[in-house]
Protein backbone atom coordinates (compact mmCIF):
# COMPACT_ATOMS: atom_id res chain seq x y z
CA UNK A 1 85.65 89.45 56.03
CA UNK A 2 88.83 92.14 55.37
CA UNK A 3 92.26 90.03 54.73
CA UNK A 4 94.33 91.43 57.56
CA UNK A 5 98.37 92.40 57.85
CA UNK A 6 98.66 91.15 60.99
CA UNK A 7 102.38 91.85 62.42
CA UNK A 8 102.02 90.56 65.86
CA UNK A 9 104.99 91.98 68.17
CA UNK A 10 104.39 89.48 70.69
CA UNK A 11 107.87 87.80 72.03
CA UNK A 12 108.80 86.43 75.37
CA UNK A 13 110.82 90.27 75.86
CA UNK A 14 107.75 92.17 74.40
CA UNK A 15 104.49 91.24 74.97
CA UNK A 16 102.95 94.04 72.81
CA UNK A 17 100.16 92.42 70.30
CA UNK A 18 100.10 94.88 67.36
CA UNK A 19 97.95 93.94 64.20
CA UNK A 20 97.58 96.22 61.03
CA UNK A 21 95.46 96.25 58.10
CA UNK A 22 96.62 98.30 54.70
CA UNK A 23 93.76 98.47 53.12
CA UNK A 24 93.43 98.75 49.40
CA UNK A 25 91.15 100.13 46.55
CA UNK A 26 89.84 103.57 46.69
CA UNK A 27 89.85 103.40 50.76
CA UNK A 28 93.66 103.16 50.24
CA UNK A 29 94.05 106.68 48.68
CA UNK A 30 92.93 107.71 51.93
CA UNK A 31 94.00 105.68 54.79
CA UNK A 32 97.41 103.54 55.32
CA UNK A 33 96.49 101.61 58.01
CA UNK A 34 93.93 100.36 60.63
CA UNK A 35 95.18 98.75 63.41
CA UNK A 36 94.71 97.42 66.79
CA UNK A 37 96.95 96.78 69.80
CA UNK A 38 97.23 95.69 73.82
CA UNK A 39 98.89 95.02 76.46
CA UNK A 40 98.51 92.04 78.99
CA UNK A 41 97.04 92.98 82.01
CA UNK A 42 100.01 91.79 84.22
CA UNK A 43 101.81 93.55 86.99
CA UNK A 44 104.74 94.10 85.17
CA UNK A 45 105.65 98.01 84.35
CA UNK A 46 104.06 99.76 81.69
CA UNK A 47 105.00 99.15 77.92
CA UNK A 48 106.76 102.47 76.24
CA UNK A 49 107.09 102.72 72.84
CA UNK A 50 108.51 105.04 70.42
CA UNK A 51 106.56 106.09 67.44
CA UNK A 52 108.12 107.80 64.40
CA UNK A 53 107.05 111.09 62.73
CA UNK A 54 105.46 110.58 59.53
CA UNK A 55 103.81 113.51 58.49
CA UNK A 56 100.76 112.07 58.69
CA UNK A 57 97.13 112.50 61.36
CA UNK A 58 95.25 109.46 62.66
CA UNK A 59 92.42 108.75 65.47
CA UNK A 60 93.49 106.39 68.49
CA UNK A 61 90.26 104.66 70.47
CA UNK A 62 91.21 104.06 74.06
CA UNK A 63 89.15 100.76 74.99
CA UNK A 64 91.10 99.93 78.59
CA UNK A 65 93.95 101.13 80.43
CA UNK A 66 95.29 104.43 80.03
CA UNK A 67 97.61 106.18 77.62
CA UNK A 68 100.35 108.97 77.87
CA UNK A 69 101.76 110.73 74.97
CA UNK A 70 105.35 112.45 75.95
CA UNK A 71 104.19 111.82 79.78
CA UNK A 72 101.10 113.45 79.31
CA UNK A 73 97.63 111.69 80.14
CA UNK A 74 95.44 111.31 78.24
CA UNK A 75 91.07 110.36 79.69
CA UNK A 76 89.42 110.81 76.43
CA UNK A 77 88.39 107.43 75.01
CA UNK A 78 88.73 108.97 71.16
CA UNK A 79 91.47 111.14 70.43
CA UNK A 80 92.47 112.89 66.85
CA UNK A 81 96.20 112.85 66.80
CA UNK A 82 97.96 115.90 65.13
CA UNK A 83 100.11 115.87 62.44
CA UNK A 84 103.26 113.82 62.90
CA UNK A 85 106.38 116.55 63.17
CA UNK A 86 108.60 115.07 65.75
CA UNK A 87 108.68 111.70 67.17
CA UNK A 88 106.72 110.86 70.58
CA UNK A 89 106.99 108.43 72.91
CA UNK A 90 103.68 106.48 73.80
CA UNK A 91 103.10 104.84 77.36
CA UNK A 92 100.36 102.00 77.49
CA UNK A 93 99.69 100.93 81.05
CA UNK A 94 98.88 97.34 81.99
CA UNK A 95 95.54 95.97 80.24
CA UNK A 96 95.46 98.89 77.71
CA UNK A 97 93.48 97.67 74.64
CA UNK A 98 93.68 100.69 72.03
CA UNK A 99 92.80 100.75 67.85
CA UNK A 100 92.69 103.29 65.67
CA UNK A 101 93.34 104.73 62.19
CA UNK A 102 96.33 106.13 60.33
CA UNK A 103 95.29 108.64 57.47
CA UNK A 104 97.55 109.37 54.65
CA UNK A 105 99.37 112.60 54.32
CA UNK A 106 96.85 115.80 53.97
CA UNK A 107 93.74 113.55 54.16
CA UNK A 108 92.41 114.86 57.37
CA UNK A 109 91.36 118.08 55.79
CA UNK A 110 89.09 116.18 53.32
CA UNK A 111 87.60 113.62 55.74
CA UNK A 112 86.83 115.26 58.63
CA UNK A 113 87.04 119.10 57.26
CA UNK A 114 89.67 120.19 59.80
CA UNK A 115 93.56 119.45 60.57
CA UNK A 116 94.12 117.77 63.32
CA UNK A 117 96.08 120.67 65.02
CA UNK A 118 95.05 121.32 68.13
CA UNK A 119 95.62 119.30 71.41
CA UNK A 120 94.43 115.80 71.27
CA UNK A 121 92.29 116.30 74.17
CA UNK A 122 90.47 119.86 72.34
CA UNK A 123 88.16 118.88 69.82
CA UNK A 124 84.86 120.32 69.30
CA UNK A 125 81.55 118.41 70.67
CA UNK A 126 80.12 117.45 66.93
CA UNK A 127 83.36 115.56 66.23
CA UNK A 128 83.76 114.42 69.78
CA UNK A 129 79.85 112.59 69.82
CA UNK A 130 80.77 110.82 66.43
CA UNK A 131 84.09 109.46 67.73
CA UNK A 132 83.02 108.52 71.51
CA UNK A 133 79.60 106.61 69.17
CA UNK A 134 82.71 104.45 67.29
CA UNK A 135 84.60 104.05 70.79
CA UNK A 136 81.63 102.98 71.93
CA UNK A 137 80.80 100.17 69.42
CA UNK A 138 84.71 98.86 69.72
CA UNK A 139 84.27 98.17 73.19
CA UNK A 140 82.19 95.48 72.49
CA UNK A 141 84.55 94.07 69.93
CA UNK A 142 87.11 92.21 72.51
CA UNK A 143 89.30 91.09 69.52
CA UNK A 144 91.99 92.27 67.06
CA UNK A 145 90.49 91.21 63.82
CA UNK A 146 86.67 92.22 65.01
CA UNK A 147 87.82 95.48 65.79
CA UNK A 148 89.51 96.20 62.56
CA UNK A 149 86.73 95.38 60.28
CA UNK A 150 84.19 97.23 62.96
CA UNK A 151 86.95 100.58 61.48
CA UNK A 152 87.05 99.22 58.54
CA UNK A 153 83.03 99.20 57.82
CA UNK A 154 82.74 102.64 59.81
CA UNK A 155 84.97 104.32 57.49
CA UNK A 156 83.62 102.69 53.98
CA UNK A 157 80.42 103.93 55.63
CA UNK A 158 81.34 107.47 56.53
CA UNK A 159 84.04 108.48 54.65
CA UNK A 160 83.20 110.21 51.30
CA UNK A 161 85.28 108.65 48.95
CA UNK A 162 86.10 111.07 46.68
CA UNK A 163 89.49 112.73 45.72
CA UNK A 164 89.22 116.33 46.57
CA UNK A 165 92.56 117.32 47.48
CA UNK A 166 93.80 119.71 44.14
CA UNK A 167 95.96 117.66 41.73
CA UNK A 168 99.23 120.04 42.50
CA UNK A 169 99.03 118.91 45.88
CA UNK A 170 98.37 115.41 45.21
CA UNK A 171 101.69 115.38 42.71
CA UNK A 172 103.44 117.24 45.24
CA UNK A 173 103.13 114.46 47.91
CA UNK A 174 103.55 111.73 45.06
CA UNK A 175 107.12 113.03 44.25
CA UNK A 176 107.95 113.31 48.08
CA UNK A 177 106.86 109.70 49.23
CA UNK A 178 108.25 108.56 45.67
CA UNK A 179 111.25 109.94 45.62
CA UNK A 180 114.52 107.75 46.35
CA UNK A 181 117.73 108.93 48.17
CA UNK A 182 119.64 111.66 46.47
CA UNK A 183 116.24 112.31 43.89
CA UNK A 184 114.65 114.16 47.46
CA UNK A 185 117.02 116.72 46.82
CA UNK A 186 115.98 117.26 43.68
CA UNK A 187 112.53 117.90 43.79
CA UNK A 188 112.62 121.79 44.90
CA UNK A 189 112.45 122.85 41.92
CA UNK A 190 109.02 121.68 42.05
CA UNK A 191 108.28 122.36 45.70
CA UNK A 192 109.24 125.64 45.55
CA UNK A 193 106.58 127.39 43.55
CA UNK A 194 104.39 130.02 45.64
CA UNK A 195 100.99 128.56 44.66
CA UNK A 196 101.75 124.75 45.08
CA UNK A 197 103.44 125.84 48.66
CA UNK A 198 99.90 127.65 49.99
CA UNK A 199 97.90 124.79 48.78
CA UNK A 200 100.25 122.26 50.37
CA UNK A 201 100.03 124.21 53.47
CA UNK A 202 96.31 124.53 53.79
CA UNK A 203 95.31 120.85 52.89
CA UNK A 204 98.73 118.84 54.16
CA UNK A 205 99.04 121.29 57.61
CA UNK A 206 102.87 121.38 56.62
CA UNK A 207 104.87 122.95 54.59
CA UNK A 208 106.62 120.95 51.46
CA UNK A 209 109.96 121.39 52.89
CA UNK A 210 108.95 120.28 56.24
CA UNK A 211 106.97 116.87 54.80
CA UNK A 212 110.19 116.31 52.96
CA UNK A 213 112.49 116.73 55.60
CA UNK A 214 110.33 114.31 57.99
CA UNK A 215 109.88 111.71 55.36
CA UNK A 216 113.73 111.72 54.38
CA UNK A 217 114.51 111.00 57.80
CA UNK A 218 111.81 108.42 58.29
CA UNK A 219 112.96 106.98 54.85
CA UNK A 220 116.80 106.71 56.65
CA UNK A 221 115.99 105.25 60.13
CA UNK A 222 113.64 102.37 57.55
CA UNK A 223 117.33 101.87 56.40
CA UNK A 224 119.07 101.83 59.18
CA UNK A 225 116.47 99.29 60.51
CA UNK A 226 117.25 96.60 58.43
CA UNK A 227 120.55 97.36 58.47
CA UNK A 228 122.33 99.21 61.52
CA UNK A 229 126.16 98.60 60.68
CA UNK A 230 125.63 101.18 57.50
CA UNK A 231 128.47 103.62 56.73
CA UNK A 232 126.53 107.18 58.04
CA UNK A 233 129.03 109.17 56.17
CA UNK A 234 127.58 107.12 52.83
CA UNK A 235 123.89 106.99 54.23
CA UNK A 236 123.80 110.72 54.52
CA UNK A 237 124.86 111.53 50.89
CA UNK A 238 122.45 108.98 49.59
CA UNK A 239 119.58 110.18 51.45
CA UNK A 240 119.96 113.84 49.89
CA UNK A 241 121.83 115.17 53.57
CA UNK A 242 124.92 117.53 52.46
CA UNK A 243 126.77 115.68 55.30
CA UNK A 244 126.45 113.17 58.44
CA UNK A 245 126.60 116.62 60.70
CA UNK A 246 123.15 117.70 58.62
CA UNK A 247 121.68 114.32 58.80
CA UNK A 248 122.35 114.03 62.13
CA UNK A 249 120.67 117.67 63.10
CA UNK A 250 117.69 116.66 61.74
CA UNK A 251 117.42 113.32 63.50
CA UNK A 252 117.58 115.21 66.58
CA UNK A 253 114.83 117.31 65.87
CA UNK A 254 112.59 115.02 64.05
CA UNK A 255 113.24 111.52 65.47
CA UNK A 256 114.56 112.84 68.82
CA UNK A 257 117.10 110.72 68.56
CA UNK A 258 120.95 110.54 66.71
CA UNK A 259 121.66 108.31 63.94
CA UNK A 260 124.17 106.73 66.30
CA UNK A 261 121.77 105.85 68.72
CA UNK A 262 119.26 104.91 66.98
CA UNK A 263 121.79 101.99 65.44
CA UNK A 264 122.59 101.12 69.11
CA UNK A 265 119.07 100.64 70.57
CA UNK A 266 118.88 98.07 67.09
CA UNK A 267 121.60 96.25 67.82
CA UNK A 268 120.95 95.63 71.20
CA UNK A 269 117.64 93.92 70.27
């Protein structure tokens, strides 16, 4: 028996049931989080949510219902999600059940020996049979916490736990998810050498720049989260942006959505 993170999002307004696992140890280094999810089967609309871009790959398992990403459908009942670059918006009809797994930055390449960038519906047939055998084993796991160990066993039991992703790399991404407001500025001088940028680009699927830019923005909108009335002027200056105007560009290219906003769809929850 796993000890599970569970952060229900049930409420009278929002029926979505959302559980999550961190797991830790050696598994850790490789995935931040297995989690599991539905929606009541109800004839109320569909549930939309809004999820974040975080630089990272994962693998959703679609147990009931049907999914959209960006109004797209999607049949598959195992899908690898791309790289994170922009925010998406999910739809979950009534009765979806869905679980999955969220890998850590660049750990794709060194679990499943590709990145995760084509279409979510174009994988090969190898990796389609071994994900449609796990889809197939969580249907008959009706329950949050059953279907979270069922991942949680399945990747202990296929992963190779090793670290193979080169040390630059690994240092790289340390001093990007480390780093703390105006320090993310900082760390070009690092970031910017040739060799460390073409082995961050083959194993990550990103450039440096471009994980740093992503992460600084998802590092802000954690911020303005917990607490919407911030000055932006100050916000953007501690975060590393040269002004509001910057940080405000890149929110509408990698959150698809302003600063501004954002604070408004808070404080009207």
């Amino acid at each position: 028996m796993i000890n599970q993170t569970n952060q229900a999002l049930r409420s009278a307004e929002s029926p979505f049931d959302f559980r999550l696992f961190q797991p830790e140890g050696s598994l850790a280094h490789y995935v931040q989080g297995i989690w599991s999810a539905s929606v009541p089967a109800t004839p109320e609309k569909n549930m939309t949510k809004w999820l974040q871009a975080d630089a990272c790959s994962g693998i959703m398992f679609i147990l009931a219902g049907s999914v959209e990403f960006d109004g797209i459908p999607y049949s598959a009942k195992a899908l690898l999600l791309p790289i994170s670059k922009q925010a998406h918006t999910i739809m979950l009809s009534s009765g979806t059940q869905v679980a999955g797994v969220r890998f850590q930055p660049g750990i794709s390449v060194d679990i499943l020996r590709t990145q995760f960038e084509q279409s979510v519906a174009q994988q090969d047939n190898k990796q389609q049979r071994w994900l449609q055998l796990m889809a197939s084993r969580l249907q008959y796991t009706p329950h949050h916490q059953a279907r979270i160990t069922a991942l949680y066993k399945w990747l202990n039991n296929t992963v190779d736990i090793c670290q193979c992703i080169p040390a630059s790399v690994l240092r790289c991404l340390q001093v990007i998810q480390n780093a703390n407001n105006n320090q993310l500025s900082k760390s070009g001088m690092l970031l910017s050498q040739r060799q460390i940028e073409r082995q961050f680009q083959k194993w990550v699927g990103i450039s440096p720049k471009q994980c740093q830019r992503i992460l600084r923005v998802k590092k802000t909108i954690e911020h303005l989260k917990h607490k919407p009335n911030s000055n932006l002027v100050t916000l953007a200056l501690d975060y590393g942006f040269s002004d509001q105007s910057h940080m405000t560009r890149e929110f509408a290219q990698i959150a698809k959505i302003t600063p501004k906003r954002y604070c408004k769809r808070i404080a009207s929850k």
